[in-house]
C-alpha atoms as a PDB file:
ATOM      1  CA  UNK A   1      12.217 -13.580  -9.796  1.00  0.00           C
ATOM      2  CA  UNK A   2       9.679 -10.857 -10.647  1.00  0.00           C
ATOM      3  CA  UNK A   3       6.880 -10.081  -8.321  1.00  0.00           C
ATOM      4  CA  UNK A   4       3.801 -11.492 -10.993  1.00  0.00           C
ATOM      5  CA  UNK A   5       6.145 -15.193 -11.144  1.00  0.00           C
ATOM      6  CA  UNK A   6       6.266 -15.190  -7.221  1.00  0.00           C
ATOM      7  CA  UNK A   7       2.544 -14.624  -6.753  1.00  0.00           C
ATOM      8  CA  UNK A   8       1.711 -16.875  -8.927  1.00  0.00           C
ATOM      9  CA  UNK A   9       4.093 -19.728  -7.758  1.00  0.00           C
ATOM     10  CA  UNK A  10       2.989 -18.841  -4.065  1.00  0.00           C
ATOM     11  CA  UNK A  11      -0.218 -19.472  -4.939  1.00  0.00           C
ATOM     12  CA  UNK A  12       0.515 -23.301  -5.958  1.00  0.00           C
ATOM     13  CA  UNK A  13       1.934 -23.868  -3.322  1.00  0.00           C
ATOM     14  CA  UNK A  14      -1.295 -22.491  -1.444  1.00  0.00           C
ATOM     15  CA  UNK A  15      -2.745 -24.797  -3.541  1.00  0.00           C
ATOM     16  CA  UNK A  16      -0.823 -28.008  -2.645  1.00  0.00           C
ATOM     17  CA  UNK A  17      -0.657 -26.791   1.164  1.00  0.00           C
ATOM     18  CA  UNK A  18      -4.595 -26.398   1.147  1.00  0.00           C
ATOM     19  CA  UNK A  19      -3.876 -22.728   2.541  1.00  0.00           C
ATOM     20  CA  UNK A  20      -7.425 -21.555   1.878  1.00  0.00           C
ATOM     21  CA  UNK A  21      -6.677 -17.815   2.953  1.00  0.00           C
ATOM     22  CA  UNK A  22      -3.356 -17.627   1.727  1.00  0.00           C
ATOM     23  CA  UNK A  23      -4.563 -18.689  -1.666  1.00  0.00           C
ATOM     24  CA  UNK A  24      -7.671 -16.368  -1.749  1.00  0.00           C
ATOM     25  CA  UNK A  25      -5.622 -13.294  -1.217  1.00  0.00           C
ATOM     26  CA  UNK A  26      -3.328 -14.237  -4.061  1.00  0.00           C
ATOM     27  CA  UNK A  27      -6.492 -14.838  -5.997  1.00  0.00           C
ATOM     28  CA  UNK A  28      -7.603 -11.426  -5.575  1.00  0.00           C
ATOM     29  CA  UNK A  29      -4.096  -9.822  -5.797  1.00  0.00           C
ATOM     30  CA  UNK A  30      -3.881 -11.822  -9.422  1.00  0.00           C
ATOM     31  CA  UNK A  31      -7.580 -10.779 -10.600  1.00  0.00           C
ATOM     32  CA  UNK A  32      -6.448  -7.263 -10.028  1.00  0.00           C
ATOM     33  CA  UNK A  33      -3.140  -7.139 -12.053  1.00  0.00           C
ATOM     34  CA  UNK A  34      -5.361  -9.188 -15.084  1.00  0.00           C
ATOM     35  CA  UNK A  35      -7.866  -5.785 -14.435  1.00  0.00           C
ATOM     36  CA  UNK A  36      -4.689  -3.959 -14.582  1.00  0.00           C
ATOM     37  CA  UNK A  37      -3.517  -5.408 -17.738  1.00  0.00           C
ATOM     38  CA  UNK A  38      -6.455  -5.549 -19.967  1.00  0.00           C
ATOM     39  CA  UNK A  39      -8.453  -1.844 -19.237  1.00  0.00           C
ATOM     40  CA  UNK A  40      -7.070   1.110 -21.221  1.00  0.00           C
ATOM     41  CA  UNK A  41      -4.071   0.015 -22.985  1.00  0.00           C
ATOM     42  CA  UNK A  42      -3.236  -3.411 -23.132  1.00  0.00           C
ATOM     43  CA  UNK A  43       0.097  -3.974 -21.104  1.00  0.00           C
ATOM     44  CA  UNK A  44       2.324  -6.142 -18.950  1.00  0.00           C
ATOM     45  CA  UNK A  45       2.112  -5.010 -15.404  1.00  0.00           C
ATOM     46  CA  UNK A  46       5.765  -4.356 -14.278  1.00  0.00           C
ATOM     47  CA  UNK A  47       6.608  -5.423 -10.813  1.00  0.00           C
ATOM     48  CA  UNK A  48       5.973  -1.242  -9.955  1.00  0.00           C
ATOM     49  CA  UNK A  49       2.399  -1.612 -11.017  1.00  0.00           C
ATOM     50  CA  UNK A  50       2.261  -4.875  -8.861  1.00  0.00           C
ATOM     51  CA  UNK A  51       3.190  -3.209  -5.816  1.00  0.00           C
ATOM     52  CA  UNK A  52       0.899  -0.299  -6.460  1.00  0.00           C
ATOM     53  CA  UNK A  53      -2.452  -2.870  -6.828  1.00  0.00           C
ATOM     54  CA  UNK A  54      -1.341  -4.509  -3.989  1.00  0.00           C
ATOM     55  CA  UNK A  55      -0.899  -1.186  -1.588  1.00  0.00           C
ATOM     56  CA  UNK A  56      -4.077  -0.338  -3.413  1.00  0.00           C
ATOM     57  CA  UNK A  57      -5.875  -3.854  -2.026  1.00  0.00           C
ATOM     58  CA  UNK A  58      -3.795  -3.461   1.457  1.00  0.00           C
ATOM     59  CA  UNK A  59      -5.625   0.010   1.911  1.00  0.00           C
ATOM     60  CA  UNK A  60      -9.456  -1.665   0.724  1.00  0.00           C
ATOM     61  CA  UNK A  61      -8.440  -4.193   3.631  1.00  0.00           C
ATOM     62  CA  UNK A  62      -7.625  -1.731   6.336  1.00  0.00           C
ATOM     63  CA  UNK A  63     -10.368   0.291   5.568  1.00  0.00           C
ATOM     64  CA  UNK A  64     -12.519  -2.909   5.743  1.00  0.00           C
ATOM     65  CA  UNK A  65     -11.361  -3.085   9.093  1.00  0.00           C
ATOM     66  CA  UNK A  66     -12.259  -0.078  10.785  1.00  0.00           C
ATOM     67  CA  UNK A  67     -15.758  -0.113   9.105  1.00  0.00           C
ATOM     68  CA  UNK A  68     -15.965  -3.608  10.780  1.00  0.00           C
ATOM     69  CA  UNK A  69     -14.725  -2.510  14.391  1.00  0.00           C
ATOM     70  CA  UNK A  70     -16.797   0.373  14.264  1.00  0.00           C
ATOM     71  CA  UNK A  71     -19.806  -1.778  13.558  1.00  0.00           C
ATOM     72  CA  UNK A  72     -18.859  -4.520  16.203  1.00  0.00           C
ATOM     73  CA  UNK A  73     -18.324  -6.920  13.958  1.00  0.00           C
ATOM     74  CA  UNK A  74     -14.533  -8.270  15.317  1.00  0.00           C
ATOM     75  CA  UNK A  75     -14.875 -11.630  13.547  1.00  0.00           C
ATOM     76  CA  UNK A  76     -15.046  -9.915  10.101  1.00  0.00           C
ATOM     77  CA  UNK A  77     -12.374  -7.411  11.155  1.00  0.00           C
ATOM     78  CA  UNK A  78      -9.680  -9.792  12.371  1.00  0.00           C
ATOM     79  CA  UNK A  79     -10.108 -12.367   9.018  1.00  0.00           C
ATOM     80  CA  UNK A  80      -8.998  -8.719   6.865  1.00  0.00           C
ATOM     81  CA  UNK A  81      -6.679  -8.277   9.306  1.00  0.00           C
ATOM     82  CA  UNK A  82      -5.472 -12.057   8.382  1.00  0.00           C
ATOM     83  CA  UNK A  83      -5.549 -10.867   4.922  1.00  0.00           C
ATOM     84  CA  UNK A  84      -3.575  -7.540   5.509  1.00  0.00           C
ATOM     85  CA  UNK A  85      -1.051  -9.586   7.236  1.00  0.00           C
ATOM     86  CA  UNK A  86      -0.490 -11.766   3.881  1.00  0.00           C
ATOM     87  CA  UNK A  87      -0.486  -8.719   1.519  1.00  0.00           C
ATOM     88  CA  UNK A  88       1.922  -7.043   3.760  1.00  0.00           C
ATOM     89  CA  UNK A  89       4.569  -9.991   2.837  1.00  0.00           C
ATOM     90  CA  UNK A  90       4.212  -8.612  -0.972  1.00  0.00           C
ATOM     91  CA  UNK A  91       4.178  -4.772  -0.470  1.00  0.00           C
ATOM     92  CA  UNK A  92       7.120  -2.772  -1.018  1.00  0.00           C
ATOM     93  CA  UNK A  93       9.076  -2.018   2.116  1.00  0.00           C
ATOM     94  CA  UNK A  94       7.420   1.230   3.753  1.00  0.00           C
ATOM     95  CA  UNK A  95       9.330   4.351   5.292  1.00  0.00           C
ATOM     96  CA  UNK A  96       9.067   4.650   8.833  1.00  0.00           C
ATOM     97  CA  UNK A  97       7.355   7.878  10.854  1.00  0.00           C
ATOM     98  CA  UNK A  98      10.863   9.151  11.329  1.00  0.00           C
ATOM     99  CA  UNK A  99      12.270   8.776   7.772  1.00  0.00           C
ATOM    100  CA  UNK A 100       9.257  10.396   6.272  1.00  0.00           C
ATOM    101  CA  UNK A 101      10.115  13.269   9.051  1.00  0.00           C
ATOM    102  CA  UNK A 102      13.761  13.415   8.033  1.00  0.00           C
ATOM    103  CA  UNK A 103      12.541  13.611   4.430  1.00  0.00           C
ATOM    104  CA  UNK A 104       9.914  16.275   5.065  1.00  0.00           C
ATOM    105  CA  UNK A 105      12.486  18.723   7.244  1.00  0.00           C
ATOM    106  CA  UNK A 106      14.691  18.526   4.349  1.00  0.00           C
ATOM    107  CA  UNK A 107      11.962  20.084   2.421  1.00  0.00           C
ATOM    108  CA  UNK A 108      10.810  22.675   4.391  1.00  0.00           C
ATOM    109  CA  UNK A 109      14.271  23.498   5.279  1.00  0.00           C
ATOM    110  CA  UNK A 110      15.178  23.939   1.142  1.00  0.00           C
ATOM    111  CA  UNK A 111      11.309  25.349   0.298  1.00  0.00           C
ATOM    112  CA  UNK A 112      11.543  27.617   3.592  1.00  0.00           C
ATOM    113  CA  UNK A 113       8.191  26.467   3.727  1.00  0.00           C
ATOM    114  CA  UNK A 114       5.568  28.063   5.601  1.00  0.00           C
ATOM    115  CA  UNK A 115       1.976  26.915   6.580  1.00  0.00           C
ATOM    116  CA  UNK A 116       0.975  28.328   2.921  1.00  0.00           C
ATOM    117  CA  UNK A 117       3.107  25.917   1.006  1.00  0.00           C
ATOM    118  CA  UNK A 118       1.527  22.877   2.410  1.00  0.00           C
ATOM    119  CA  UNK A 119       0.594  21.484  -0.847  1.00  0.00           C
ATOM    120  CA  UNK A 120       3.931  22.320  -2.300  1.00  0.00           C
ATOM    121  CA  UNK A 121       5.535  20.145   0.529  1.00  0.00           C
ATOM    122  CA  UNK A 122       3.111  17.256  -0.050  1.00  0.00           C
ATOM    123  CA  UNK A 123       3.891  16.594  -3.835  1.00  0.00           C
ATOM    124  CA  UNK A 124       7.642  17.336  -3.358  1.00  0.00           C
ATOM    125  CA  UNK A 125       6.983  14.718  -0.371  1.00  0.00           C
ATOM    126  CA  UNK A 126       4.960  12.246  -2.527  1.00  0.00           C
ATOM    127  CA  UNK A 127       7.560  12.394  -5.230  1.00  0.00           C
ATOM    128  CA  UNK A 128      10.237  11.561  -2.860  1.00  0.00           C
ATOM    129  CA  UNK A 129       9.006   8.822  -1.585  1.00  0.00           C
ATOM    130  CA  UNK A 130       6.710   7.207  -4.618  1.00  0.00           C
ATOM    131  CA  UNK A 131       4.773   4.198  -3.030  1.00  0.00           C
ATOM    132  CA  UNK A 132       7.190   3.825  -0.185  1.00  0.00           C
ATOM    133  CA  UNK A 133       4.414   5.772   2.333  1.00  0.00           C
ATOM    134  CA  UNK A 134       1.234   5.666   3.202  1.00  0.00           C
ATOM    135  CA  UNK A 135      -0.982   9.287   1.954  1.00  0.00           C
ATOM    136  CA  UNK A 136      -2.261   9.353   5.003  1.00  0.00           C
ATOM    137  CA  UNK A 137       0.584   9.336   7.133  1.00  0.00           C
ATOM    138  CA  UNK A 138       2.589  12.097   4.850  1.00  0.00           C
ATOM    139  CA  UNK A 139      -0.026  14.250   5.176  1.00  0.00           C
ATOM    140  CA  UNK A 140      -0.275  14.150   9.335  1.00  0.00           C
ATOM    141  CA  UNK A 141       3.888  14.436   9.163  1.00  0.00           C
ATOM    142  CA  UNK A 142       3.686  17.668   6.919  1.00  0.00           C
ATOM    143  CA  UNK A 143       0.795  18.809   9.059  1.00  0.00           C
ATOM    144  CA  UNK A 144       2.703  18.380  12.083  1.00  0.00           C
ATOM    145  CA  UNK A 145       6.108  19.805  10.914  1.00  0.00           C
ATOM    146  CA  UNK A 146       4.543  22.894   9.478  1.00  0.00           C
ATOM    147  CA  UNK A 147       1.967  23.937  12.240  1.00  0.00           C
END
């Protein structure tokens, strides 16, 4: 079943279940794939472009979260959290700290990569593992394993 049917049949049966936060998220995650569809180009969103919108909403969440915690607001932070946790359930699987290490001394150990090539060993990186890793956590990896 692809990814757009399964949202959208989750989200009847959010519907029958009264799942009020279950059925918001899917809300959102469906507003954003119509956004997706209709600006530039009209297209179908393949279940790719699916997962990207929703790691795209998962990171507006957890960002959402740390502005709330550093404001004291804990109420506000724990219902994204709630939200994450739902998302989470559509993402793609994500590499671990230690595959994206494994991955990473494979390419400084072809690249002989030095401090200079960082941004060398960050696309090669990103290309490797398209969507399956979080920016943010290739980036500390590469820092690490080059300094």
């Amino acid at each position: 079943m692809a990814l757009k049917e399964k949202i959208l049949n989750d989200m009847k049966e959010a519907m029958k279940n009264k799942d009020e936060l279950r059925l918001r998220v899917l809300r959102s995650v469906k507003s954003a794939i119509g956004y997706f569809e209709v600006e530039g180009e009209k297209k179908i969103a393949t279940d790719e472009d699916i997962q990207k919108l929703i790691l795209k909403e998962m990171k507006k969440r957890q960002e959402s979260v740390e502005a709330y915690r550093n404001a004291g607001r804990e109420d506000l932070a724990k219902a994204e959290e709630e939200e994450l946790t739902i998302l989470q359930e559509y993402a793609p699987k994500m590499l671990s700290r230690e595959d994206i290490q494994k991955i990473v001394a494979e390419i400084i150990e072809q690249m002989h990569a030095t401090q200079k090539d960082f941004g060398k060993v960050m696309k090669e990186t990103m290309a490797r593992v398209k969507g399956a890793a979080d920016g943010k956590l290739v980036n500390d990896v590469v820092k690490e394993m080059l300094s």
